[in-house]
Protein backbone atom coordinates (compact mmCIF):
# COMPACT_ATOMS: atom_id res chain seq x y z
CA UNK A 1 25.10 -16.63 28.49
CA UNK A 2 21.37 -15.83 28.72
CA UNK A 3 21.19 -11.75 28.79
CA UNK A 4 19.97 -10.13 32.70
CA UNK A 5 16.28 -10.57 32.74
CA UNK A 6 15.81 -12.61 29.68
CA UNK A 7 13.42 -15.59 30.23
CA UNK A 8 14.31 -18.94 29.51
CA UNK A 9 12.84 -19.72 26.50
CA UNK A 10 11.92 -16.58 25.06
CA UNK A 11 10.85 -16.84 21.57
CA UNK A 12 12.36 -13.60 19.68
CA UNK A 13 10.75 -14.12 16.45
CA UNK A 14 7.50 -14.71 17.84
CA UNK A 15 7.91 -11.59 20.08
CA UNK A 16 8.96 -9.68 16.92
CA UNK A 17 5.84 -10.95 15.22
CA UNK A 18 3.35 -9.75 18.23
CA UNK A 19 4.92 -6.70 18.55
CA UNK A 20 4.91 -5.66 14.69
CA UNK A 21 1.00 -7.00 15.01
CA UNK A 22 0.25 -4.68 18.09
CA UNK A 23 2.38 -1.57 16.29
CA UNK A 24 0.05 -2.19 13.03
CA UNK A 25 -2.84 -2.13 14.70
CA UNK A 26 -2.30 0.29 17.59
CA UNK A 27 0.49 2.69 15.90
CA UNK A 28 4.12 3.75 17.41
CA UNK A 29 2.46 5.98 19.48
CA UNK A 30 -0.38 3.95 21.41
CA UNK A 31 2.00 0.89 21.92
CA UNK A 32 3.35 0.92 24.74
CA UNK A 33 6.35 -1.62 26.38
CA UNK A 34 4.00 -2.48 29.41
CA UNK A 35 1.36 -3.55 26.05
CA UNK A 36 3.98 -6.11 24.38
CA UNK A 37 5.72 -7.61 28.05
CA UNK A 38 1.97 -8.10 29.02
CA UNK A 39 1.19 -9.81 25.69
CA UNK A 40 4.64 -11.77 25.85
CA UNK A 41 4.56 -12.27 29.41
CA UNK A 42 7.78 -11.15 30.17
CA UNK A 43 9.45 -8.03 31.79
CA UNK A 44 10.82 -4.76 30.32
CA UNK A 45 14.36 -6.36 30.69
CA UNK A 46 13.94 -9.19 28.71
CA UNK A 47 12.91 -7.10 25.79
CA UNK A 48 15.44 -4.56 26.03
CA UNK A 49 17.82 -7.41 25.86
CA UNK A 50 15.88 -8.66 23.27
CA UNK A 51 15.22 -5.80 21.10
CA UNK A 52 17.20 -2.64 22.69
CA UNK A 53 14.82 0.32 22.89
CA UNK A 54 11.29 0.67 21.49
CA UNK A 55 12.47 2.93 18.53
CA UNK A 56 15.02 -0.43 17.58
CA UNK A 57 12.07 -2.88 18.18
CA UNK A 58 9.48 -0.75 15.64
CA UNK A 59 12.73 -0.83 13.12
CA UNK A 60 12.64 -4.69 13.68
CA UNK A 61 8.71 -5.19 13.73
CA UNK A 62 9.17 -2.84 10.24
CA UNK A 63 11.60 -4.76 8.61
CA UNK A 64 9.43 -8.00 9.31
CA UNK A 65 6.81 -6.65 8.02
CA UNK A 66 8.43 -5.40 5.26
CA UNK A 67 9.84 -8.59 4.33
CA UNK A 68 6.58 -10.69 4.21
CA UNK A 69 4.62 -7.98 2.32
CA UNK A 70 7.74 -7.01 -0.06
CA UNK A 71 7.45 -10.92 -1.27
CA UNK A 72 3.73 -10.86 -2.14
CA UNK A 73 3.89 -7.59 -3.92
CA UNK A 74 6.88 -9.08 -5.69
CA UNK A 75 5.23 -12.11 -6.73
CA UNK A 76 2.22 -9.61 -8.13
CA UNK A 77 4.24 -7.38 -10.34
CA UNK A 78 6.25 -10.13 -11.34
CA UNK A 79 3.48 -11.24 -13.48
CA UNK A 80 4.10 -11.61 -17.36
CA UNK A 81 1.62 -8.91 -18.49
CA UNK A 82 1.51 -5.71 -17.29
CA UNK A 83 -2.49 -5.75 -17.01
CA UNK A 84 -1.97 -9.17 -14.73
CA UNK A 85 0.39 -7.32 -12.98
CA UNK A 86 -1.95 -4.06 -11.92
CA UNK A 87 -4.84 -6.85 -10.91
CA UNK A 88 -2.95 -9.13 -9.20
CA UNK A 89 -0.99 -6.62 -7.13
CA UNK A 90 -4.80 -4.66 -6.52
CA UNK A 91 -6.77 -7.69 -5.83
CA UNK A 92 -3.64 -8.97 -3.98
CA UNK A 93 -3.78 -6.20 -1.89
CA UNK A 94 -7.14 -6.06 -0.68
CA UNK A 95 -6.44 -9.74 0.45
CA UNK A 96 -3.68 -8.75 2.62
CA UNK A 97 -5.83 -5.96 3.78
CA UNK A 98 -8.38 -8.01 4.94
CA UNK A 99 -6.46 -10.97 6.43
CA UNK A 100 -8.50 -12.25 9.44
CA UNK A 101 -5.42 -13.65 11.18
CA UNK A 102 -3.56 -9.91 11.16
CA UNK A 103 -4.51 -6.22 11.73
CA UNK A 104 -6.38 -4.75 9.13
CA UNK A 105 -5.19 -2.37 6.39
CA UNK A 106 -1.09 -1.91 6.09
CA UNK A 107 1.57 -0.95 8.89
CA UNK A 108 3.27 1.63 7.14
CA UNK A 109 -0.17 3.73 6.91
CA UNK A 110 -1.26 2.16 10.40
CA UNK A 111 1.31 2.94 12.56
CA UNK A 112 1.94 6.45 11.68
CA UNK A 113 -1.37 7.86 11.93
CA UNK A 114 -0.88 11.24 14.35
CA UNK A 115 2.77 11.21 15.07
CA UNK A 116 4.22 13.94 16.75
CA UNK A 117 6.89 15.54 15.64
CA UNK A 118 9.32 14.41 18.64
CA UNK A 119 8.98 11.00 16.30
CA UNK A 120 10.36 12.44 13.56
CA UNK A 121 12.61 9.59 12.79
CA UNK A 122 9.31 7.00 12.75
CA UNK A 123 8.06 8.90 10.72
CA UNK A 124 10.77 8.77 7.42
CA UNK A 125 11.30 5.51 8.31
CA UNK A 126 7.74 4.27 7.18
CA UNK A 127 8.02 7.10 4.45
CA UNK A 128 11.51 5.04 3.43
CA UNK A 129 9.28 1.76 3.24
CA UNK A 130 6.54 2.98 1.08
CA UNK A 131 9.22 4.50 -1.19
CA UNK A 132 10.73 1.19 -1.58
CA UNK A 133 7.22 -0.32 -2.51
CA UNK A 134 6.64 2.96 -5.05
CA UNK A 135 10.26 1.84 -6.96
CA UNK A 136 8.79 -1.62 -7.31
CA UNK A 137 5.95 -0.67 -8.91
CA UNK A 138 7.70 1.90 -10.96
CA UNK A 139 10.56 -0.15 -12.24
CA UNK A 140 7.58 -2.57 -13.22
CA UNK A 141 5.16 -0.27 -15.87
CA UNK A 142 9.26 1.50 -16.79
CA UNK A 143 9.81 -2.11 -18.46
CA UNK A 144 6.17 -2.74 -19.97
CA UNK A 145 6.83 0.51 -21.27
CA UNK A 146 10.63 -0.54 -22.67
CA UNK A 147 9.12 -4.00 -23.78
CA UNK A 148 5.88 -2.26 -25.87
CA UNK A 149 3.26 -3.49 -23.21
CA UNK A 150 2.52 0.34 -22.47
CA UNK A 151 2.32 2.87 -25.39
CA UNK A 152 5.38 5.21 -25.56
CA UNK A 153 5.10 7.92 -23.72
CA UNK A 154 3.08 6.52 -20.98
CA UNK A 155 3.62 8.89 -17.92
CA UNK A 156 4.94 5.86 -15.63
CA UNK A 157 5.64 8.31 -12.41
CA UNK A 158 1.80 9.73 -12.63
CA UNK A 159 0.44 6.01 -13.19
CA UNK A 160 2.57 4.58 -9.95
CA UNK A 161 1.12 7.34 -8.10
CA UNK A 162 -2.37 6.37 -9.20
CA UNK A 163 -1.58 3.02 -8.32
CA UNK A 164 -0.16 3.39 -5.16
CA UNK A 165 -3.40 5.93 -4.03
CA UNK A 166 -5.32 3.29 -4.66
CA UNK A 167 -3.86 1.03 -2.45
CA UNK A 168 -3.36 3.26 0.16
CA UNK A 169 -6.90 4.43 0.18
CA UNK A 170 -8.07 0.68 -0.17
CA UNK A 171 -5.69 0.47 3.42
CA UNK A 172 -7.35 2.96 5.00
CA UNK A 173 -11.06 1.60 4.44
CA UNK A 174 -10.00 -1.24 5.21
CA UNK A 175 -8.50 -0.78 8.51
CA UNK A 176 -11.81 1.56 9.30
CA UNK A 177 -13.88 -1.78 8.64
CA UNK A 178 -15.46 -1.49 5.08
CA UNK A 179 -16.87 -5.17 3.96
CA UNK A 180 -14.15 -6.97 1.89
CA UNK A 181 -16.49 -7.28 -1.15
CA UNK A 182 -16.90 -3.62 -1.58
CA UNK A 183 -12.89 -3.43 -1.41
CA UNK A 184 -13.19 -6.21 -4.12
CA UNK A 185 -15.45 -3.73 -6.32
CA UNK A 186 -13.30 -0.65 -5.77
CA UNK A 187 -9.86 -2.28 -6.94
CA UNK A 188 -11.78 -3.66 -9.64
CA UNK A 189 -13.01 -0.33 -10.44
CA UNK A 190 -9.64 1.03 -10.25
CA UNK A 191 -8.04 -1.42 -12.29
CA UNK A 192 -11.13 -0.59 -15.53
CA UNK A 193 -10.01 2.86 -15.47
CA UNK A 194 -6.28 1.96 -15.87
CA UNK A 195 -7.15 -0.51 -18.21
CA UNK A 196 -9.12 2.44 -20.11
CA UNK A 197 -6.51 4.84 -19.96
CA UNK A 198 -3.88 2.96 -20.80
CA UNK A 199 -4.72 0.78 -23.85
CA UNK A 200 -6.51 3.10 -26.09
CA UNK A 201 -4.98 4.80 -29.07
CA UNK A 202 -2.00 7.23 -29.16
CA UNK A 203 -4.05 10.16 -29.53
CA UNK A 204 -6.52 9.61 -26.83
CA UNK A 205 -3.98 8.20 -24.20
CA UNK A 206 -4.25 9.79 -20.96
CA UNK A 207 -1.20 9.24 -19.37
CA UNK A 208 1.25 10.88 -22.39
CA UNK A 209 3.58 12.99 -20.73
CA UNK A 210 3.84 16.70 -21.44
């Protein structure tokens, strides 16, 4: 039986998919129910019914999101040199970033801009995501460093950090509008000085750990 309020052919993954759009581009905070049932064109019940509360629909609008991007980032690192790897998943990046047909930037920076504490809960879940993407990369430069790619010693915590700034940062411009060939040139940038640090002789390599 059809749930009180729910409209007859209601779409749920195509509501899931506007409402993860207008929480990327808008944040937890300035999306509002009245925002998605105006953009669905349904009522408050029907989502509820749907979805539950708007807490369990950002959860769901996460995990979609987390899904598609979790994919391409796989396919990046998944590449059979580590160099390939860094560029693709940069370069990569910047593409998703600047996809005409979504928000710009990345939902897990997006959406939590200026939370409140009362959302305490939104908050470590998008920290949880961007872990998840951290391990990723991490697990990544741990094997070219087990397989000889990297040079023993290689600091693989301080060079996922790097990494991941960069991305982040690249998110942030941009979502603030910054031309998609300048993005290019920074990632590009950004992967010279990995490429620099990383594959130069033992004694000048900058990532050694201490």
């Amino acid at each position: 039986m059809m749930p009180a309020g729910r409209k007859r052919g209601f779409d749920d993954q195509a509501a899931l998919q506007t409402a993860m759009e207008f929480f990327w581009r808008q944040g937890y905070e300035g999306t509002s129910i009245a925002d998605l049932t105006t953009a669905l064109g349904i009522n408050p019940p029907s989502l509820y019914a749907a979805f539950g509360s708007k807490r369990d629909l950002f959860e769901k609008a996460l995990g979609r999101y987390m899904c598609q991007r979790t994919a391409q980032m796989e396919e990046a690192i998944s590449k059979p040199g580590v160099d390939e790897a860094i560029t693709a998943l940069l370069l990569g990046r910047v593409e998703v970033f600047t996809d005409p047909d979504l928000p710009a930037g990345c939902m897990t920076v997006q959406s939590g801009l200026s939370l409140a504490k009362p959302h305490a809960d939104i908050v470590e879940m998008l920290a949880q995501a961007r872990e998840g993407m951290r391990l990723m990369v991490l697990e990544r430069l741990a094997r070219a460093v087990a397989e000889g790619e990297l040079l023993p010693g290689t600091s693989c915590e301080a060079l996922t950090r790097f990494i991941m700034t960069t991305l982040y940062g690249l998110s942030v411009e941009a979502a603030a509008g910054a031309p998609k060939d300048e993005l290019i040139a920074a990632a590009n940038l950004a992967i010279e000085v990995v490429r620099g640090m990383l594959f130069q002789p033992q004694g000048h390599h900058v990532y050694a750990q201490v």
